[in-house]
C-alpha atoms as a PDB file:
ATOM      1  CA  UNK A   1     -35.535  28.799  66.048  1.00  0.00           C
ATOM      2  CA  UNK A   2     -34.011  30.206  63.381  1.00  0.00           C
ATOM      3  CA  UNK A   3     -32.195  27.598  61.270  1.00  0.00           C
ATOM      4  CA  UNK A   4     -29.615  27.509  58.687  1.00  0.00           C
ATOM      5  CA  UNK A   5     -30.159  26.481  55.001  1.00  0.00           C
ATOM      6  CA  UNK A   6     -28.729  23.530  53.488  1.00  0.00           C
ATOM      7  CA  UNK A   7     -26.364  23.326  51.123  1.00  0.00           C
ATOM      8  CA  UNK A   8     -28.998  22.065  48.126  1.00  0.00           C
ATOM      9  CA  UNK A   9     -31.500  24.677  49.676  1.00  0.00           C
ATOM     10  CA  UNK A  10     -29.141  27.375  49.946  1.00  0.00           C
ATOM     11  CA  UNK A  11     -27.632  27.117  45.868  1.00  0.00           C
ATOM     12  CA  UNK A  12     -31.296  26.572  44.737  1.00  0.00           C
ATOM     13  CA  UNK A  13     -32.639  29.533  46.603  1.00  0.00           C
ATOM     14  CA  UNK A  14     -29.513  31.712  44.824  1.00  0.00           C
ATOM     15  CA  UNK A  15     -30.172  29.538  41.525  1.00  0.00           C
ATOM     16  CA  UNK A  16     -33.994  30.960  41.860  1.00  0.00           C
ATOM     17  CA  UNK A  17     -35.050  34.071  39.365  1.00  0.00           C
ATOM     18  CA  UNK A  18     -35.373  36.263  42.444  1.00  0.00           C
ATOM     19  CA  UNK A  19     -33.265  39.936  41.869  1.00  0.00           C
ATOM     20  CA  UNK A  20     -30.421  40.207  43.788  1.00  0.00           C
ATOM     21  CA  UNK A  21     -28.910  43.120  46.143  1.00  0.00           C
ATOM     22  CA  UNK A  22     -25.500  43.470  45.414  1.00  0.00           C
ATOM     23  CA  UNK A  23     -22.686  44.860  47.609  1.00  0.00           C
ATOM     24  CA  UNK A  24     -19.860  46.328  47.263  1.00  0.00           C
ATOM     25  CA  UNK A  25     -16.900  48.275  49.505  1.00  0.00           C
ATOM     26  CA  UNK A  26     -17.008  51.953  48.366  1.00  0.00           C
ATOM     27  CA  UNK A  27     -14.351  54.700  48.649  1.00  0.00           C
ATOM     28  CA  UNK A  28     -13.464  55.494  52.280  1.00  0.00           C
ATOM     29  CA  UNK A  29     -15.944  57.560  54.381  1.00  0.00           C
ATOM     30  CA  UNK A  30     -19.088  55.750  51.979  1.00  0.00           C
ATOM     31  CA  UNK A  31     -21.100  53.014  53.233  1.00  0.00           C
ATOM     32  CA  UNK A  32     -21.001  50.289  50.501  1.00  0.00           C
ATOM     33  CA  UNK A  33     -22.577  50.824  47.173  1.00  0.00           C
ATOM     34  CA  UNK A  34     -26.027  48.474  47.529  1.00  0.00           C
ATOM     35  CA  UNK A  35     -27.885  47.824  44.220  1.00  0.00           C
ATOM     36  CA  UNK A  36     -30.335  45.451  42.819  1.00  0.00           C
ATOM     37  CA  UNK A  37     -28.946  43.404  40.086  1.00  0.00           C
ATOM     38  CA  UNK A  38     -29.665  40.368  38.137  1.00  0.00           C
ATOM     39  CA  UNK A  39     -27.996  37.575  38.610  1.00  0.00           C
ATOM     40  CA  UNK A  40     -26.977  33.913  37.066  1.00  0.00           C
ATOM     41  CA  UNK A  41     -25.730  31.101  39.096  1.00  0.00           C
ATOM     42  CA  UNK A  42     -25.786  27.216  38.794  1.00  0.00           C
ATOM     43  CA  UNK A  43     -25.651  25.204  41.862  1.00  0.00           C
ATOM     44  CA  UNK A  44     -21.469  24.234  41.906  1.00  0.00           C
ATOM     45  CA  UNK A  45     -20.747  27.036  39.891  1.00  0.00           C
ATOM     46  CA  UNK A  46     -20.051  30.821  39.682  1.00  0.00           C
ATOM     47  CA  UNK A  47     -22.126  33.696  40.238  1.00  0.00           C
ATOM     48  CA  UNK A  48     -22.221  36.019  37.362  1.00  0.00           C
ATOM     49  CA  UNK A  49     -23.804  39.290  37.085  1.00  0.00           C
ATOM     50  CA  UNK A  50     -23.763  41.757  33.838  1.00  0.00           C
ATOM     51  CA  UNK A  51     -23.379  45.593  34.094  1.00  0.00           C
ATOM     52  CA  UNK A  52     -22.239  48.686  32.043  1.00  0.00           C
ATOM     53  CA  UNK A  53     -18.564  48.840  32.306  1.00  0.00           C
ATOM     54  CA  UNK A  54     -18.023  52.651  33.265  1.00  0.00           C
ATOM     55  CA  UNK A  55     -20.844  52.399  36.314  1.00  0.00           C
ATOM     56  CA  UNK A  56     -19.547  52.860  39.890  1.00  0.00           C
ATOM     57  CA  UNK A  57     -20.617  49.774  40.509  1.00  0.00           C
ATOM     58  CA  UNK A  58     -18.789  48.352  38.019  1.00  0.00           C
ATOM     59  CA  UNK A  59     -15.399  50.369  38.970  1.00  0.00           C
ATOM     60  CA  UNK A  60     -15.929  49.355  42.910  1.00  0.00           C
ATOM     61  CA  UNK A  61     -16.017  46.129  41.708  1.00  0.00           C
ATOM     62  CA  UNK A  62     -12.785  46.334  39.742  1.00  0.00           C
ATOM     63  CA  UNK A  63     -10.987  48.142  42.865  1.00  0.00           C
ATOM     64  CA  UNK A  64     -12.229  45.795  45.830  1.00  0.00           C
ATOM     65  CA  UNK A  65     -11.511  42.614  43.626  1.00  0.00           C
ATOM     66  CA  UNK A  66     -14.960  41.313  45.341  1.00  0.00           C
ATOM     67  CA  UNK A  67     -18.209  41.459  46.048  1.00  0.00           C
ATOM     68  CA  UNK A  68     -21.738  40.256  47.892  1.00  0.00           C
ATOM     69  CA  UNK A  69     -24.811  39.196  46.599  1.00  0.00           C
ATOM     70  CA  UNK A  70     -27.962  38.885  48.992  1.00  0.00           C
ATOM     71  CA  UNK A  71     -31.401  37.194  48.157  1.00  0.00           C
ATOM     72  CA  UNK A  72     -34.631  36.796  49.952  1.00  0.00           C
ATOM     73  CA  UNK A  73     -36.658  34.451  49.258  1.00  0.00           C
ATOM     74  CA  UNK A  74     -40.498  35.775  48.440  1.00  0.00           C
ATOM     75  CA  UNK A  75     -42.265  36.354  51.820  1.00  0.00           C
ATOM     76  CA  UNK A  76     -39.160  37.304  53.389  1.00  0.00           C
ATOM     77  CA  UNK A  77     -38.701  34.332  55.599  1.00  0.00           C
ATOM     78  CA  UNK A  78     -35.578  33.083  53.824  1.00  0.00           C
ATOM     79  CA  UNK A  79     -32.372  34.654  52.554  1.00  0.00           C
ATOM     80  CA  UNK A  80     -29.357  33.540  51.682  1.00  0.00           C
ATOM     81  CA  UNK A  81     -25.985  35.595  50.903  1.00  0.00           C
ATOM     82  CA  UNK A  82     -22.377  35.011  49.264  1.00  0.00           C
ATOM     83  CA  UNK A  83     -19.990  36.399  48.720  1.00  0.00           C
ATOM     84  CA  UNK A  84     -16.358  36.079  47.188  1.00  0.00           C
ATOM     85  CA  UNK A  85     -13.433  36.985  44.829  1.00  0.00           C
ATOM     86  CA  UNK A  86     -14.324  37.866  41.180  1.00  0.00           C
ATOM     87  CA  UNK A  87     -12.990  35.425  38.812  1.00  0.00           C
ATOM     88  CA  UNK A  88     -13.223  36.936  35.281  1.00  0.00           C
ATOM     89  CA  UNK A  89     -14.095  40.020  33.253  1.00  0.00           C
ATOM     90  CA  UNK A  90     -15.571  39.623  29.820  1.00  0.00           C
ATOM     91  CA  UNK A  91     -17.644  40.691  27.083  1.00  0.00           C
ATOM     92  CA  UNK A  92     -21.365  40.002  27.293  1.00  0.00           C
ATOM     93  CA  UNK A  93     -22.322  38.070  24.319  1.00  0.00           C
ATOM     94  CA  UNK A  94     -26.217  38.413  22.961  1.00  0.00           C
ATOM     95  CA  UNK A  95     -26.633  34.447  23.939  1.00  0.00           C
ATOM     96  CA  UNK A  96     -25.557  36.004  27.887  1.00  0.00           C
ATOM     97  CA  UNK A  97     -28.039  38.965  27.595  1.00  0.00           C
ATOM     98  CA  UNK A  98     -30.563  36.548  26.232  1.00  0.00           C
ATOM     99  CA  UNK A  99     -30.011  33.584  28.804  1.00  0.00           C
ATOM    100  CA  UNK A 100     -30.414  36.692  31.644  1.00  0.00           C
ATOM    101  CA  UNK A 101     -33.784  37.898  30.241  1.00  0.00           C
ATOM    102  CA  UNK A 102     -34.872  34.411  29.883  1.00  0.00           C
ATOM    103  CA  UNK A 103     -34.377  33.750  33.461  1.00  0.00           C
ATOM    104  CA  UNK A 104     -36.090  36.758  34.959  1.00  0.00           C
ATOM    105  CA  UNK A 105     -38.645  37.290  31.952  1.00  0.00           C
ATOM    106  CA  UNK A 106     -41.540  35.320  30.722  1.00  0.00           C
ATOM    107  CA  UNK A 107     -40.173  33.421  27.639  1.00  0.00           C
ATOM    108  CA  UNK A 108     -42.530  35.606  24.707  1.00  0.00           C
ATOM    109  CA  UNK A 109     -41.313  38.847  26.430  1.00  0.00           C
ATOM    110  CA  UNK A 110     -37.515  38.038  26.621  1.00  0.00           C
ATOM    111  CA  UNK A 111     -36.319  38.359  23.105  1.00  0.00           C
ATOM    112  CA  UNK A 112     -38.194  41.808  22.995  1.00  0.00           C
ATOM    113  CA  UNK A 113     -36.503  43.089  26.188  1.00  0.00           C
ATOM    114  CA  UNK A 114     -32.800  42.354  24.428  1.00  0.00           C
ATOM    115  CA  UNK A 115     -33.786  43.906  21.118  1.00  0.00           C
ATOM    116  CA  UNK A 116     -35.287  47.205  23.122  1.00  0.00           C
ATOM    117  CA  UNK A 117     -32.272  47.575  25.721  1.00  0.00           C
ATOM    118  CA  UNK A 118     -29.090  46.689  22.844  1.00  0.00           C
ATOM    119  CA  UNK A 119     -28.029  50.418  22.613  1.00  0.00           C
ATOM    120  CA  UNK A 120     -28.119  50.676  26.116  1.00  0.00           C
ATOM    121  CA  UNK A 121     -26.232  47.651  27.228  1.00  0.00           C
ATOM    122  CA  UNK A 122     -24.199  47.346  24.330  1.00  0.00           C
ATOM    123  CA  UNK A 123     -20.531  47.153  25.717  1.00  0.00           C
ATOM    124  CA  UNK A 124     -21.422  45.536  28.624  1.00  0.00           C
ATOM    125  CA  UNK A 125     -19.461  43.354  31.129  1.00  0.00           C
ATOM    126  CA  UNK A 126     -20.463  39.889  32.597  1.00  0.00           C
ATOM    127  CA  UNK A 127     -18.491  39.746  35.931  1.00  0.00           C
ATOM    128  CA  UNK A 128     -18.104  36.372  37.585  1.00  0.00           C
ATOM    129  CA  UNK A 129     -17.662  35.819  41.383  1.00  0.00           C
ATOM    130  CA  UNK A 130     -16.474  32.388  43.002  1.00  0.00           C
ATOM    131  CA  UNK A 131     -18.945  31.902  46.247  1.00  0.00           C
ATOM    132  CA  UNK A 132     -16.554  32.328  48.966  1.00  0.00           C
ATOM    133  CA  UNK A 133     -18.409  32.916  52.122  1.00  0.00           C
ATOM    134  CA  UNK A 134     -22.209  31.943  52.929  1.00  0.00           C
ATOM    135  CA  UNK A 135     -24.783  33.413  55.183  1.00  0.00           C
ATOM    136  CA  UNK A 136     -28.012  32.017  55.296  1.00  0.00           C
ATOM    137  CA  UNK A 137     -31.559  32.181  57.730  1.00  0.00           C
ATOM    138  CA  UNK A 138     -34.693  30.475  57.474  1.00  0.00           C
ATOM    139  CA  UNK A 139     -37.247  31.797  59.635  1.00  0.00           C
ATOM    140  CA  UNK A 140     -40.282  30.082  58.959  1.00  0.00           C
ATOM    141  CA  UNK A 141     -39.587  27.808  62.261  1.00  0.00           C
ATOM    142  CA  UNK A 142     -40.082  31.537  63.985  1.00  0.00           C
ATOM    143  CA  UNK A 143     -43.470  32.607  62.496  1.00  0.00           C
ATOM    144  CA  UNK A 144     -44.848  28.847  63.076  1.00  0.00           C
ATOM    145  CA  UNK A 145     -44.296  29.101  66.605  1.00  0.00           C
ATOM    146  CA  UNK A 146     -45.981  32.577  66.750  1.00  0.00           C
ATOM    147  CA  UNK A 147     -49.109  31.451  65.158  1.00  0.00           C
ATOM    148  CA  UNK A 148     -49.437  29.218  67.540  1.00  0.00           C
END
């Protein structure tokens, strides 16, 4: 009853402005550091993610050489997960910080979030990851049946 997501499904649900929960292996004797996140990805393509450079998160990421990204789908009868190597380190530019807002902000808004957060994410990192490994579950097949 529960059925797997198609590949178009699958890169459009993790294409979708929904916030991520990233995951990543920790130091021994820690269960994984879990965080929300934003995220960017185009169907094909790379996942990238942006974060302060000096964060756990971001030095976890650094030491494991990988991480996982996990979204459900609103009404939580979808998800779909990746996960794979990272594939670059760099920078964030304004036009990255601006394309991130833009996706998870109403347009008028957007601009204004950048200008208000630039001391704090100054120095930033975008981190790219090459989808790897998928997981995905739709389980709207499930609560059909049940209303039945």
């Amino acid at each position: 009853m529960v059925r797997k997501i198609s590949v178009p499904e699958r890169e459009a649900l993790l294409a979708a402005a929904h916030v991520s929960v990233l995951s990543v292996a920790a130091e021994p004797g820690r269960a994984p550091l879990t965080t929300p996140i934003w995220h960017s990805y185009t169907p094909g393509g790379e996942v990238t993610v942006l974060t302060t450079p000096h964060l756990r998160k971001a030095r976890l990421i650094d030491a494991a050489g990988r991480f996982a990204l996990c979204v459900l789908a609103p009404g939580g009868l979808r998800y779909v997960s990746v996960e794979g190597p990272v594939t670059g380190v760099r920078p964030v530019t304004e036009a990255d910080r601006l394309a991130m807002a833009e996706h998870y902000l109403p347009a008028e808004t957007a601009a204004g979030y950048v200008r208000l957060t630039y001391d704090q994410q100054s120095g930033n990192v975008a981190i790219t990851m090459r989808p790897e490994r998928w997981n995905t579950g739709d389980f709207g097949d499930v609560t059909e049946a049940l209303s039945n």
